[in-house]
PDB file of N, CA and C in Angstrom:
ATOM      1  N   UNK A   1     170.036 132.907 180.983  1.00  0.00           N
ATOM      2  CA  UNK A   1     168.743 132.894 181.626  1.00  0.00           C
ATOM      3  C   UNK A   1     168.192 131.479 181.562  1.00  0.00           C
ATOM      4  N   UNK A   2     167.501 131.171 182.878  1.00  0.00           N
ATOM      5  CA  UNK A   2     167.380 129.565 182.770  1.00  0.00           C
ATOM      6  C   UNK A   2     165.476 129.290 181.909  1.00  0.00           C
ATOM      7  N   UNK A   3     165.349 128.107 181.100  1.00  0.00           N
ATOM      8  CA  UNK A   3     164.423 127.964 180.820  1.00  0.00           C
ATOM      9  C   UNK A   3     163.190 128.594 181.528  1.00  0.00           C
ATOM     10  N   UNK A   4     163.280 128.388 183.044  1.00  0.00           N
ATOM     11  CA  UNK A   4     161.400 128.359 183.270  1.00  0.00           C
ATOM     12  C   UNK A   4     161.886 129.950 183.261  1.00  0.00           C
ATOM     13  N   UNK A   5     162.994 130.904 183.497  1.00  0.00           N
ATOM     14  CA  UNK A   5     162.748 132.486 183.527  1.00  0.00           C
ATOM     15  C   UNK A   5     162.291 132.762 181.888  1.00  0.00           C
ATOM     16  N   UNK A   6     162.671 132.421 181.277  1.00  0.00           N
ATOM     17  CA  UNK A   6     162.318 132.430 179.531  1.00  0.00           C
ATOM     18  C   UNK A   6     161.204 132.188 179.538  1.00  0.00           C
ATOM     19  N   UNK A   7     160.398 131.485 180.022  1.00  0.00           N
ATOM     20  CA  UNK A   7     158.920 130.885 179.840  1.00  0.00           C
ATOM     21  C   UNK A   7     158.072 131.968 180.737  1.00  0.00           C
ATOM     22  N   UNK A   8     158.668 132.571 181.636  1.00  0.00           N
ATOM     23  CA  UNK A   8     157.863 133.347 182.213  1.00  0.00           C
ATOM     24  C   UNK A   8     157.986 135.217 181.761  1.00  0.00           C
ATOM     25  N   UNK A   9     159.110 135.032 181.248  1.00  0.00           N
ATOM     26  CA  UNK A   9     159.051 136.530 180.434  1.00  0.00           C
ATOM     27  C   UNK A   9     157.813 135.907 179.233  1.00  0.00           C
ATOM     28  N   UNK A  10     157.915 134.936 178.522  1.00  0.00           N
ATOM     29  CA  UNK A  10     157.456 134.449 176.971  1.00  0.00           C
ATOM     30  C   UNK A  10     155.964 134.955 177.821  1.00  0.00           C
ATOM     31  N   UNK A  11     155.669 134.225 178.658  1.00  0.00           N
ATOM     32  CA  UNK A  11     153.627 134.291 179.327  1.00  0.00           C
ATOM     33  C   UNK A  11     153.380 135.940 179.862  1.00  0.00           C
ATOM     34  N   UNK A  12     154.800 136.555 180.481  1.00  0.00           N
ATOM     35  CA  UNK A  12     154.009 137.916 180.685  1.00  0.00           C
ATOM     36  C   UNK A  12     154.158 138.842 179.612  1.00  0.00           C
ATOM     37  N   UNK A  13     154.939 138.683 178.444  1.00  0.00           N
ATOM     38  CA  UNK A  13     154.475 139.413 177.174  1.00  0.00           C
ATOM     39  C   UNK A  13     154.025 139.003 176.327  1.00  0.00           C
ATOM     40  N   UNK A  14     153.508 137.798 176.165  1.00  0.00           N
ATOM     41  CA  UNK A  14     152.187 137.071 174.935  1.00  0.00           C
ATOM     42  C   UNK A  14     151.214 138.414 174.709  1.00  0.00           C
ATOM     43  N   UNK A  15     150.139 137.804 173.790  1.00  0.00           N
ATOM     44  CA  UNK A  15     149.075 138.731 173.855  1.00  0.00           C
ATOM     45  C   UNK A  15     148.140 137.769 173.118  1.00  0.00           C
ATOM     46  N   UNK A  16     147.166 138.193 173.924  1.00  0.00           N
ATOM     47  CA  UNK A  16     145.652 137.307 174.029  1.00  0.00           C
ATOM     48  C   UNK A  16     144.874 137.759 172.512  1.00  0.00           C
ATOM     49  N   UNK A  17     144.454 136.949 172.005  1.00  0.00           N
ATOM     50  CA  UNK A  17     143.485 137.069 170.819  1.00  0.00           C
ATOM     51  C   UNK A  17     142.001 137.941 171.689  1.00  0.00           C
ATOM     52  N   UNK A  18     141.402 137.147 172.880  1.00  0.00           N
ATOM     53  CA  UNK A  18     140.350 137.531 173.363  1.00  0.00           C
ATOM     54  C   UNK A  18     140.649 138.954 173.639  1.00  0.00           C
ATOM     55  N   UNK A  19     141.793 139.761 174.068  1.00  0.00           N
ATOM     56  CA  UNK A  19     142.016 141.054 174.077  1.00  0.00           C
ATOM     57  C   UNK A  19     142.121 142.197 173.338  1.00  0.00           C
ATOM     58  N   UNK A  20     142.501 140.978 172.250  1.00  0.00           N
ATOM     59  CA  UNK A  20     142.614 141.959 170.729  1.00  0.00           C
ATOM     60  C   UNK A  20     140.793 142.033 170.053  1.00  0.00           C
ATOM     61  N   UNK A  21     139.928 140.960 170.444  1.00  0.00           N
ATOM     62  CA  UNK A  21     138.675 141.293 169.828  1.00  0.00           C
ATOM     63  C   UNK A  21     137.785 141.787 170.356  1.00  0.00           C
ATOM     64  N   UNK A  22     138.076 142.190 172.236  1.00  0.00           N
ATOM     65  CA  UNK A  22     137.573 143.020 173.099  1.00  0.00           C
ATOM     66  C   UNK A  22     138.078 144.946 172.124  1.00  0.00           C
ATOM     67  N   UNK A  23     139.364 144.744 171.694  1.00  0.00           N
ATOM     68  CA  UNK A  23     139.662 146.016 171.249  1.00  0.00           C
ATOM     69  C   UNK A  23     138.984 146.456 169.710  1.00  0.00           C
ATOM     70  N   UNK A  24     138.736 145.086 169.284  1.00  0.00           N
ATOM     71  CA  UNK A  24     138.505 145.318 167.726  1.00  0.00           C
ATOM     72  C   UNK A  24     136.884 145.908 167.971  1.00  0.00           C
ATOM     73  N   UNK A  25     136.073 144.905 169.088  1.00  0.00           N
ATOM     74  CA  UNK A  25     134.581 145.434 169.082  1.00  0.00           C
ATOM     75  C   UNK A  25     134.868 146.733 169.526  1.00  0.00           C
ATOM     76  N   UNK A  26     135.587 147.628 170.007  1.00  0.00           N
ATOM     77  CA  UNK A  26     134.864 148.936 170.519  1.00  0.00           C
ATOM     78  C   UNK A  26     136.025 149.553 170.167  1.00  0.00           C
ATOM     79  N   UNK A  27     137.167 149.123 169.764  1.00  0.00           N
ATOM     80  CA  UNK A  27     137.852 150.834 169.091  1.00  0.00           C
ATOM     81  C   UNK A  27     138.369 150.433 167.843  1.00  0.00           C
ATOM     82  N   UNK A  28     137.803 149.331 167.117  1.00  0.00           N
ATOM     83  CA  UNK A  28     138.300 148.660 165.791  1.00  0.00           C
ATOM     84  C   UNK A  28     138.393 149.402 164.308  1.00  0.00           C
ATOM     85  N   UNK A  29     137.722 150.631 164.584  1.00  0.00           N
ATOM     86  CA  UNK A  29     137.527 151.330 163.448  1.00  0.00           C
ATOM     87  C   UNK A  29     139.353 152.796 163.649  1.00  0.00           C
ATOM     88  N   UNK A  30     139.652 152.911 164.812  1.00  0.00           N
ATOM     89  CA  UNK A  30     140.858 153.101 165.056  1.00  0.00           C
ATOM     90  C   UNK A  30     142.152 152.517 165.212  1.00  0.00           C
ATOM     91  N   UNK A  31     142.333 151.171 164.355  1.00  0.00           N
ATOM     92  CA  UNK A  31     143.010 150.368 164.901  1.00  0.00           C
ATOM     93  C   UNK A  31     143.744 149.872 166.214  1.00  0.00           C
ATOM     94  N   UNK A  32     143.064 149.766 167.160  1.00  0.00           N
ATOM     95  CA  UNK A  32     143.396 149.410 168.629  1.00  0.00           C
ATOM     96  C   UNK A  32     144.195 148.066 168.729  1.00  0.00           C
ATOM     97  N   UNK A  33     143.079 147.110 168.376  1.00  0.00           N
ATOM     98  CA  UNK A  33     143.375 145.834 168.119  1.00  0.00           C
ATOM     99  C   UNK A  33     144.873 145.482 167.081  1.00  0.00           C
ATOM    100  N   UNK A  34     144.969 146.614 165.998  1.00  0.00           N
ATOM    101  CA  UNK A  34     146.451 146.360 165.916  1.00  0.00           C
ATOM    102  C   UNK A  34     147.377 146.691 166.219  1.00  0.00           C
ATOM    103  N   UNK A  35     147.844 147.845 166.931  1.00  0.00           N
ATOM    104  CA  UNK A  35     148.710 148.600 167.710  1.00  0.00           C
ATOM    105  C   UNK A  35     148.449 147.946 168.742  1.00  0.00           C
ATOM    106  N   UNK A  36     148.160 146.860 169.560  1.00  0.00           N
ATOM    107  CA  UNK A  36     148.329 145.941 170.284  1.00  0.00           C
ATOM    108  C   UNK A  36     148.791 144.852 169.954  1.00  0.00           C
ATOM    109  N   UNK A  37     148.908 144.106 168.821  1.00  0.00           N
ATOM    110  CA  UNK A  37     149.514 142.958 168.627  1.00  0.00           C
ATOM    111  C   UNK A  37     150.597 143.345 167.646  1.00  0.00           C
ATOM    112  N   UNK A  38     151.213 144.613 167.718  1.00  0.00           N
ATOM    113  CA  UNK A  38     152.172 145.115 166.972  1.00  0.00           C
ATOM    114  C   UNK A  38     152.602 145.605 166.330  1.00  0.00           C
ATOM    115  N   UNK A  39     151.099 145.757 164.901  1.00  0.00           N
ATOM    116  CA  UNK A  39     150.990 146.105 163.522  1.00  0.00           C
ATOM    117  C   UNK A  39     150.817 147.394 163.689  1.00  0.00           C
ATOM    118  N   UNK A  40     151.665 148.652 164.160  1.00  0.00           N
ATOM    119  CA  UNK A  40     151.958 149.792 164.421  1.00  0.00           C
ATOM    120  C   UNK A  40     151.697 150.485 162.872  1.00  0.00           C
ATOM    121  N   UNK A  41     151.947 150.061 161.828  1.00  0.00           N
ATOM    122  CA  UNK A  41     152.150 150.889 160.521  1.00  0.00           C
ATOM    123  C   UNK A  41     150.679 150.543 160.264  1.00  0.00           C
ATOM    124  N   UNK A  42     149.915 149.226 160.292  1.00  0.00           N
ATOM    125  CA  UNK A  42     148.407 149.665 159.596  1.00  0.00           C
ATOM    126  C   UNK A  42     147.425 149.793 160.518  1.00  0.00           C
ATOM    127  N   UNK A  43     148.065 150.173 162.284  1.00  0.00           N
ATOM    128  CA  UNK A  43     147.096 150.240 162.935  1.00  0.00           C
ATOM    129  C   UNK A  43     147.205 152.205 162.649  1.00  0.00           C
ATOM    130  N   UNK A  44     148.505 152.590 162.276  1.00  0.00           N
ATOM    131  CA  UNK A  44     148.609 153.678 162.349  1.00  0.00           C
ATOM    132  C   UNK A  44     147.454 154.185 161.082  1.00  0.00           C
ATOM    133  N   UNK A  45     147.430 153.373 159.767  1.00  0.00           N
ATOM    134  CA  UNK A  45     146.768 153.972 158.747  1.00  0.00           C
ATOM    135  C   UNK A  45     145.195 153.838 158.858  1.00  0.00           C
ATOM    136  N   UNK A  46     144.751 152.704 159.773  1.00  0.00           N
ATOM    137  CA  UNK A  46     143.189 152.857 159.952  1.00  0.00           C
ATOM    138  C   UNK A  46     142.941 154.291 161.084  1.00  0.00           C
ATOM    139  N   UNK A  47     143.698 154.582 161.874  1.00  0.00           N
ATOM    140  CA  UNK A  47     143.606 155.803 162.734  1.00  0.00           C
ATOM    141  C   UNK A  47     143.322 156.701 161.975  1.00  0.00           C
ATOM    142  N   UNK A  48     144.537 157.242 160.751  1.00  0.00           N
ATOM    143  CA  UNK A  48     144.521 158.153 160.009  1.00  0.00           C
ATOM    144  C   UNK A  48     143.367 158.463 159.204  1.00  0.00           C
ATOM    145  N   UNK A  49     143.108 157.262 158.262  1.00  0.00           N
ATOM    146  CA  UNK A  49     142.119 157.492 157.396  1.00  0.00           C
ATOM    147  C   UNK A  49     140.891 157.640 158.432  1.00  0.00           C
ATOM    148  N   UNK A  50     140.371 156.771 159.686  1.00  0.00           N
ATOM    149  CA  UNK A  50     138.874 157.135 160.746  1.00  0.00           C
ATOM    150  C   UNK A  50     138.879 158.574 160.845  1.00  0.00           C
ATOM    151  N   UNK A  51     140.125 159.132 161.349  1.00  0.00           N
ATOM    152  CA  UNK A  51     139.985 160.664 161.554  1.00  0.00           C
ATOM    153  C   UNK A  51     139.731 161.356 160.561  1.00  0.00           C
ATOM    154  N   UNK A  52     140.546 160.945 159.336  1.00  0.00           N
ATOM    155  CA  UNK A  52     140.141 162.056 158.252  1.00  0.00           C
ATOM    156  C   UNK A  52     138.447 162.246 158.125  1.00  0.00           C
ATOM    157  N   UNK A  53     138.097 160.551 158.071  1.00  0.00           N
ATOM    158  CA  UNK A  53     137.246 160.842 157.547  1.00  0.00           C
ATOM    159  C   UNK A  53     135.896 161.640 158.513  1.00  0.00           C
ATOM    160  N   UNK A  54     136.495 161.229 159.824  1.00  0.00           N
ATOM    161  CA  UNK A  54     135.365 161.834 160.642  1.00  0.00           C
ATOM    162  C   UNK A  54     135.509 163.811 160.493  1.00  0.00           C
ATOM    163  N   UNK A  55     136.760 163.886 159.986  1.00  0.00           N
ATOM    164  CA  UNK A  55     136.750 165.340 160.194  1.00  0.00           C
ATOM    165  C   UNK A  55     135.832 166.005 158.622  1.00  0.00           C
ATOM    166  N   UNK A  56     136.187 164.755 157.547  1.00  0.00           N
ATOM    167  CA  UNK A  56     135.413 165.467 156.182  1.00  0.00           C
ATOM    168  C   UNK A  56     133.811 164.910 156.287  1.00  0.00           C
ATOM    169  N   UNK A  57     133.668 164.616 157.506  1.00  0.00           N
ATOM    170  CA  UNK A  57     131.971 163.988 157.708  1.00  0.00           C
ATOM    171  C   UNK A  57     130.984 165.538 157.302  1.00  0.00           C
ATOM    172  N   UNK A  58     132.024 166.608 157.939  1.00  0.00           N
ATOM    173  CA  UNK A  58     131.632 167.723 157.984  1.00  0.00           C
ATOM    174  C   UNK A  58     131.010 168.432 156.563  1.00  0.00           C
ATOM    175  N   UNK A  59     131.776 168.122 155.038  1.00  0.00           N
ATOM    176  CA  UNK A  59     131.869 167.955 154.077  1.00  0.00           C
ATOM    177  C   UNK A  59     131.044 166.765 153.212  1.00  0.00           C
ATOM    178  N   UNK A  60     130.334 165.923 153.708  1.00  0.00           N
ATOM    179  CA  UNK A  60     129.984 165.009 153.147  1.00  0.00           C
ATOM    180  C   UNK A  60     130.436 164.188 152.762  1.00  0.00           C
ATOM    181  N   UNK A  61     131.842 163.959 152.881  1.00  0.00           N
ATOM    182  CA  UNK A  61     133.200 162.825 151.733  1.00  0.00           C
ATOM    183  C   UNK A  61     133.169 162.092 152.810  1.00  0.00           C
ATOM    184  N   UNK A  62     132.988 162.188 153.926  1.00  0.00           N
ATOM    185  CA  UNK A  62     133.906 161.206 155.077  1.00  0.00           C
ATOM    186  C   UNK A  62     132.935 159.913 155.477  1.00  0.00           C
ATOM    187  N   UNK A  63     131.139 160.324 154.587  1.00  0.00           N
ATOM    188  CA  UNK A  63     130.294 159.104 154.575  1.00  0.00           C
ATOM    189  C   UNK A  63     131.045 158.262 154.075  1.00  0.00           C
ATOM    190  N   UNK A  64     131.811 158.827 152.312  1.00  0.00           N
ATOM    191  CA  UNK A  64     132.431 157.594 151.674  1.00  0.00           C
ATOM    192  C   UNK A  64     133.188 156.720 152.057  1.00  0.00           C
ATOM    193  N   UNK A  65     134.143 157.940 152.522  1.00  0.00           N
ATOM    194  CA  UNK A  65     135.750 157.197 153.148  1.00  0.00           C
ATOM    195  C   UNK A  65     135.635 156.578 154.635  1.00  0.00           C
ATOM    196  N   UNK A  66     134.946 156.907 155.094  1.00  0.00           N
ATOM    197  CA  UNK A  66     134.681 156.086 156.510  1.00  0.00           C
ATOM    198  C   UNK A  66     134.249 154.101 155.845  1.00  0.00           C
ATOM    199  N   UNK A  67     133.853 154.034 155.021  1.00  0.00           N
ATOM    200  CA  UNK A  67     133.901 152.886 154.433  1.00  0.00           C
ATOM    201  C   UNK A  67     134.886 151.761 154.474  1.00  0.00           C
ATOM    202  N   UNK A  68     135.690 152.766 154.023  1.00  0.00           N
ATOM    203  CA  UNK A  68     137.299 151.812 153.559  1.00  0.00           C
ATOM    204  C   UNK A  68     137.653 151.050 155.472  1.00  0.00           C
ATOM    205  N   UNK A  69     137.565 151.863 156.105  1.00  0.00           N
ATOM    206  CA  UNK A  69     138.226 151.226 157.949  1.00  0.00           C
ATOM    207  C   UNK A  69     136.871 150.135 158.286  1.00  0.00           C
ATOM    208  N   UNK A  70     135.565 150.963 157.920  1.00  0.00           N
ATOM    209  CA  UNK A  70     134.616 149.799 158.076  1.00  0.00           C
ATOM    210  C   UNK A  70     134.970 148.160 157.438  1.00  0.00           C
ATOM    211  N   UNK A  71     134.974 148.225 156.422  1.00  0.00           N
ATOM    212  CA  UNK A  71     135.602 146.943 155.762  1.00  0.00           C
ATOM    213  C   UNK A  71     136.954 146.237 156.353  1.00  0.00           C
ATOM    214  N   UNK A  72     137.976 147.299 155.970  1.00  0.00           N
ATOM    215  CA  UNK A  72     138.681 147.085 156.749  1.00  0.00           C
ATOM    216  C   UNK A  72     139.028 145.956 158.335  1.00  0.00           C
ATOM    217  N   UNK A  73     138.107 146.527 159.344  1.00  0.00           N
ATOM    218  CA  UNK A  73     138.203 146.378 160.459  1.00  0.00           C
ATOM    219  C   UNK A  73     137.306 145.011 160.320  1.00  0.00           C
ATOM    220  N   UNK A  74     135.833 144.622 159.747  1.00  0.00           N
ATOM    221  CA  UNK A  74     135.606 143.510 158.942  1.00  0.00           C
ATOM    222  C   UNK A  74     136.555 142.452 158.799  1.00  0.00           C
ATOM    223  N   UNK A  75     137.316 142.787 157.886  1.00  0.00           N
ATOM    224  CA  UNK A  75     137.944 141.653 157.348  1.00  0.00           C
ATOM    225  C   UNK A  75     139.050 141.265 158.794  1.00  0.00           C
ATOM    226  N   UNK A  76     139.814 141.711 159.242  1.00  0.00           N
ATOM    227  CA  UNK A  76     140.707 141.947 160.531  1.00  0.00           C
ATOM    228  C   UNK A  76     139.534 141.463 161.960  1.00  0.00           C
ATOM    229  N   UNK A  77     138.053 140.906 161.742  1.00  0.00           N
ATOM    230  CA  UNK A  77     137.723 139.953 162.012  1.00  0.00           C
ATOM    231  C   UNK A  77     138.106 138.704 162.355  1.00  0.00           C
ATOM    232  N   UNK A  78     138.379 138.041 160.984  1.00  0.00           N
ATOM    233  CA  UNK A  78     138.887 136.481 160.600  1.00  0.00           C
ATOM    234  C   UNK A  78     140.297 136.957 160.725  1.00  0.00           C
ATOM    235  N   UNK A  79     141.448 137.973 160.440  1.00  0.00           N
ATOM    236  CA  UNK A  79     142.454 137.830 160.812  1.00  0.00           C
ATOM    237  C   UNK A  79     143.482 137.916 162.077  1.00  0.00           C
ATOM    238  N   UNK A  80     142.608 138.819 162.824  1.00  0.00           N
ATOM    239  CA  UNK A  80     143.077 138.805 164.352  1.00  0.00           C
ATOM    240  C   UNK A  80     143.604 137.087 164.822  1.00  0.00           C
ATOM    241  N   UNK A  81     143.186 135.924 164.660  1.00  0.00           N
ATOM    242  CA  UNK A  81     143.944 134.573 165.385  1.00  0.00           C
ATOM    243  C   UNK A  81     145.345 134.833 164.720  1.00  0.00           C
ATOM    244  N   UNK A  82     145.146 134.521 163.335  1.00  0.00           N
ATOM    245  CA  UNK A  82     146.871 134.794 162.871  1.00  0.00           C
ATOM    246  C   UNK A  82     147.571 135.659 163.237  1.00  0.00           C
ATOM    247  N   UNK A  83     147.015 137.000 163.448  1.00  0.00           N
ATOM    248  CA  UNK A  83     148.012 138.089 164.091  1.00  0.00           C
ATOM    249  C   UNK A  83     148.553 137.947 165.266  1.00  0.00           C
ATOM    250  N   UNK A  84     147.542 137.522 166.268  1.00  0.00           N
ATOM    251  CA  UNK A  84     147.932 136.962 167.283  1.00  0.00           C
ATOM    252  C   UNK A  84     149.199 135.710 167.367  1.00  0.00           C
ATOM    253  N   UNK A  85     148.884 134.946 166.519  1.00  0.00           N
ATOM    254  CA  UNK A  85     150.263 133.384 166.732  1.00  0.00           C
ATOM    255  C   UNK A  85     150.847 134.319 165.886  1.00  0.00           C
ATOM    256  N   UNK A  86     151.003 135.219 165.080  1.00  0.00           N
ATOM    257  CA  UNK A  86     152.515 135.739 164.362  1.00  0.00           C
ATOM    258  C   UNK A  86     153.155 136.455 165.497  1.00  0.00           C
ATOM    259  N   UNK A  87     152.283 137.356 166.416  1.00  0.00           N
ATOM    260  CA  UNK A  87     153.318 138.372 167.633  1.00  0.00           C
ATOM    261  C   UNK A  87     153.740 137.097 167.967  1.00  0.00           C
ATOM    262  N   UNK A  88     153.100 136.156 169.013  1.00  0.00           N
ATOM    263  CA  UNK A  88     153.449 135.225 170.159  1.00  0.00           C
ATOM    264  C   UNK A  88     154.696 134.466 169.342  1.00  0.00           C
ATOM    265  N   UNK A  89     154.656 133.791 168.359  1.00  0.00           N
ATOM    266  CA  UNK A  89     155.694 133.310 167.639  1.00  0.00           C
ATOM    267  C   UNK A  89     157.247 133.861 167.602  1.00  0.00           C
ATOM    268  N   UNK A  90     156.470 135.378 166.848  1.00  0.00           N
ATOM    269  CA  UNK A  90     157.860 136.199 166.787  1.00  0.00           C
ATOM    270  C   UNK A  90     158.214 136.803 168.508  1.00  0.00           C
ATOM    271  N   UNK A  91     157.867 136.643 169.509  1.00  0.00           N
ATOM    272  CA  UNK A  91     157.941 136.909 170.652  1.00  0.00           C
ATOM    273  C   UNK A  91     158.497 135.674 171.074  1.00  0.00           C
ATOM    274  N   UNK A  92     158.430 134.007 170.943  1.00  0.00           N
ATOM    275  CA  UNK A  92     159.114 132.951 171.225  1.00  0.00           C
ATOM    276  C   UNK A  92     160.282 133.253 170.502  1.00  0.00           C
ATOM    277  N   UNK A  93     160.690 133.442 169.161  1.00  0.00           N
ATOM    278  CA  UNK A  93     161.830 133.396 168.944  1.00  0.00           C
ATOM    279  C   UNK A  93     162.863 134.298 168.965  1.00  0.00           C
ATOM    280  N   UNK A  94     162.495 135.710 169.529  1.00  0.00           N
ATOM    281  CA  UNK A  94     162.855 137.079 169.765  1.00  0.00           C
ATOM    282  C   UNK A  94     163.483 136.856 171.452  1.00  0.00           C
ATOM    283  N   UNK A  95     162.774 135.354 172.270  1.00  0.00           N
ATOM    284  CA  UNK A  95     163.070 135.447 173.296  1.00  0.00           C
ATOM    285  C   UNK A  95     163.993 134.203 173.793  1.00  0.00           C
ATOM    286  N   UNK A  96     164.439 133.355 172.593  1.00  0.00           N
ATOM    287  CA  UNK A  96     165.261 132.287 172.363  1.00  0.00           C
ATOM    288  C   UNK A  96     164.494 131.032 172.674  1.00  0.00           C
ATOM    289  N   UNK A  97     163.009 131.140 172.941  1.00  0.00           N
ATOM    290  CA  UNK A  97     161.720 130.008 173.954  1.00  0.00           C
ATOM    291  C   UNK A  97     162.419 128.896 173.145  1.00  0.00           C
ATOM    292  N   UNK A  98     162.092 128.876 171.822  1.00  0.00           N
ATOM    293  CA  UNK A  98     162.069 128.190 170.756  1.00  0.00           C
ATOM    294  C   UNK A  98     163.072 128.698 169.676  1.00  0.00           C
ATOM    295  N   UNK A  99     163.559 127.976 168.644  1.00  0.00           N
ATOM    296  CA  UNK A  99     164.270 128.625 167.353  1.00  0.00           C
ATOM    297  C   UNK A  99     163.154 128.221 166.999  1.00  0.00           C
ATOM    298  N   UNK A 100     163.821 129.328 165.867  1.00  0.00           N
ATOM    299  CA  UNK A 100     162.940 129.723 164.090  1.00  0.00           C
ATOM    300  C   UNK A 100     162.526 128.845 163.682  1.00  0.00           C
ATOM    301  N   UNK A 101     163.398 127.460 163.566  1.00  0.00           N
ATOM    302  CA  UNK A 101     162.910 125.970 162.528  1.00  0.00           C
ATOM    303  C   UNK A 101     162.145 125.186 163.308  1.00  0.00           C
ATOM    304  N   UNK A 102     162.017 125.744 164.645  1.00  0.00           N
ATOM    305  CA  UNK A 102     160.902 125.046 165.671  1.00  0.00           C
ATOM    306  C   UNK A 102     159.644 125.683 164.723  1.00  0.00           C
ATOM    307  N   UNK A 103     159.175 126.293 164.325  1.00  0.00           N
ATOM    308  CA  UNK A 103     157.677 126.887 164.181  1.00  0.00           C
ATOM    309  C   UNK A 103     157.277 126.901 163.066  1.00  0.00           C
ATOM    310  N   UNK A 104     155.946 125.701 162.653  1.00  0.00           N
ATOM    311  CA  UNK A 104     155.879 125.668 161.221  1.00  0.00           C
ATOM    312  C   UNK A 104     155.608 127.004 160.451  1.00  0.00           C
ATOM    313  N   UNK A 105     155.869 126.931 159.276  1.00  0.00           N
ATOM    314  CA  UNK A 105     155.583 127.927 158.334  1.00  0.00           C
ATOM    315  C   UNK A 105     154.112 128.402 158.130  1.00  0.00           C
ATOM    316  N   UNK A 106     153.033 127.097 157.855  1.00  0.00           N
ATOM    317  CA  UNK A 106     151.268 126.769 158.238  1.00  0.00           C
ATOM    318  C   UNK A 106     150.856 126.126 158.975  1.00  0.00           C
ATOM    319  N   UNK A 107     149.462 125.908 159.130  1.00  0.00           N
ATOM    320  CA  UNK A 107     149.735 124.590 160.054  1.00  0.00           C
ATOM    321  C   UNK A 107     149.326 123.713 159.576  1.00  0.00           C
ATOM    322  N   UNK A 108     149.908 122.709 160.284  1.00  0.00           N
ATOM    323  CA  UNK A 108     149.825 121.686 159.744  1.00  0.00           C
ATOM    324  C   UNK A 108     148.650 120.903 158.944  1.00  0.00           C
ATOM    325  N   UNK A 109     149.058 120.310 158.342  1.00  0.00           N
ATOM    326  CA  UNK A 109     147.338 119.482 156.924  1.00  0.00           C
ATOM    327  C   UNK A 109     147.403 118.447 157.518  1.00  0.00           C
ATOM    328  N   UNK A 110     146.059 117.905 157.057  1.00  0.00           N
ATOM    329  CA  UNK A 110     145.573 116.840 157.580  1.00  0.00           C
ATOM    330  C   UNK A 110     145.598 115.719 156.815  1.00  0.00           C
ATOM    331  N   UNK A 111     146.117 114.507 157.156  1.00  0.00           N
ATOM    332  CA  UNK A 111     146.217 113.156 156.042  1.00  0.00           C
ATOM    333  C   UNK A 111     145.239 113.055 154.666  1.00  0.00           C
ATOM    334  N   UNK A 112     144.108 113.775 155.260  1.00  0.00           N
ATOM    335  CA  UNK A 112     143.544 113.850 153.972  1.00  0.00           C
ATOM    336  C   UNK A 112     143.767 114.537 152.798  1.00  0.00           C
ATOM    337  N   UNK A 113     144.744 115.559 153.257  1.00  0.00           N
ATOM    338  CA  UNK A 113     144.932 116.172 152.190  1.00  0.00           C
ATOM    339  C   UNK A 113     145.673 116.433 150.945  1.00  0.00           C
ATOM    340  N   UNK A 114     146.270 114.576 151.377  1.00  0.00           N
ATOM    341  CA  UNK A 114     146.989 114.225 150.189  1.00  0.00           C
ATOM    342  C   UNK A 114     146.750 113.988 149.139  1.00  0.00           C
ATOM    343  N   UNK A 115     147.151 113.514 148.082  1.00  0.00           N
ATOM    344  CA  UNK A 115     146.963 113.593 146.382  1.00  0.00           C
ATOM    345  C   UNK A 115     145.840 112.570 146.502  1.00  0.00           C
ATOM    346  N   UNK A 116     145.248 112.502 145.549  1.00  0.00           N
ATOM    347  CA  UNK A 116     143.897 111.815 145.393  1.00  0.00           C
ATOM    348  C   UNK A 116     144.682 110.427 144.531  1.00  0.00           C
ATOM    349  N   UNK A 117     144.274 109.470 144.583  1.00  0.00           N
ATOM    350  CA  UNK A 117     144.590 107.729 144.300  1.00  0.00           C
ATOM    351  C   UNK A 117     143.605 107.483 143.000  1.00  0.00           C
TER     352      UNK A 117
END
């Protein structure tokens, strides 16, 4: 497959951060936003635990436990950018765009952040 066809599969299966925090504001307490950028196993466990708890709302417990996805979905705030460059990443090198030793590990530091003199 020639480069620019690689580059154009890589752009029509990326996935947008702005799409993932369109999903996080309005179905974030069901994990939407991660069963879109991939994270199938803890988008599956914020689903689980929202439902339980909406079903023990009935019971009074599900005030508590509805907590845990609130926070949850909180913190997955500030982490949605990284989730995002980890799919697109693992989607460049899943699609040969780039190799593995192409893509730093962090990103990169800044001169300043060398040893102090």
């Amino acid at each position: 497959m020639s480069d620019t066809a690689l580059m154009m599969q890589y752009d029509a299966n990326k996935k947008s951060a702005l799409v993932a925090y369109v999903l996080w504001c309005f179905m974030g307490l069901f994990g939407a936003h991660r069963f879109y950028l991939g994270e199938k196993g803890t988008g599956a466990g914020m689903l689980i635990i929202t439902l339980a708890s909406l079903v023990l709302m009935f019971v009074f417990t599900g005030f508590f436990t509805i907590f845990i996805t609130i926070i949850w979905a909180f913190v997955d705030l500030f982490l949605i950018p990284g989730m995002t460059r980890k799919y697109n990443n693992d989607l460049a090198v899943r699609l040969g765009v780039v190799s593995d030793a192409a893509i730093p590990a962090s990103p990169p530091s800044s001169p300043s952040d060398g040893p102090l003199a």
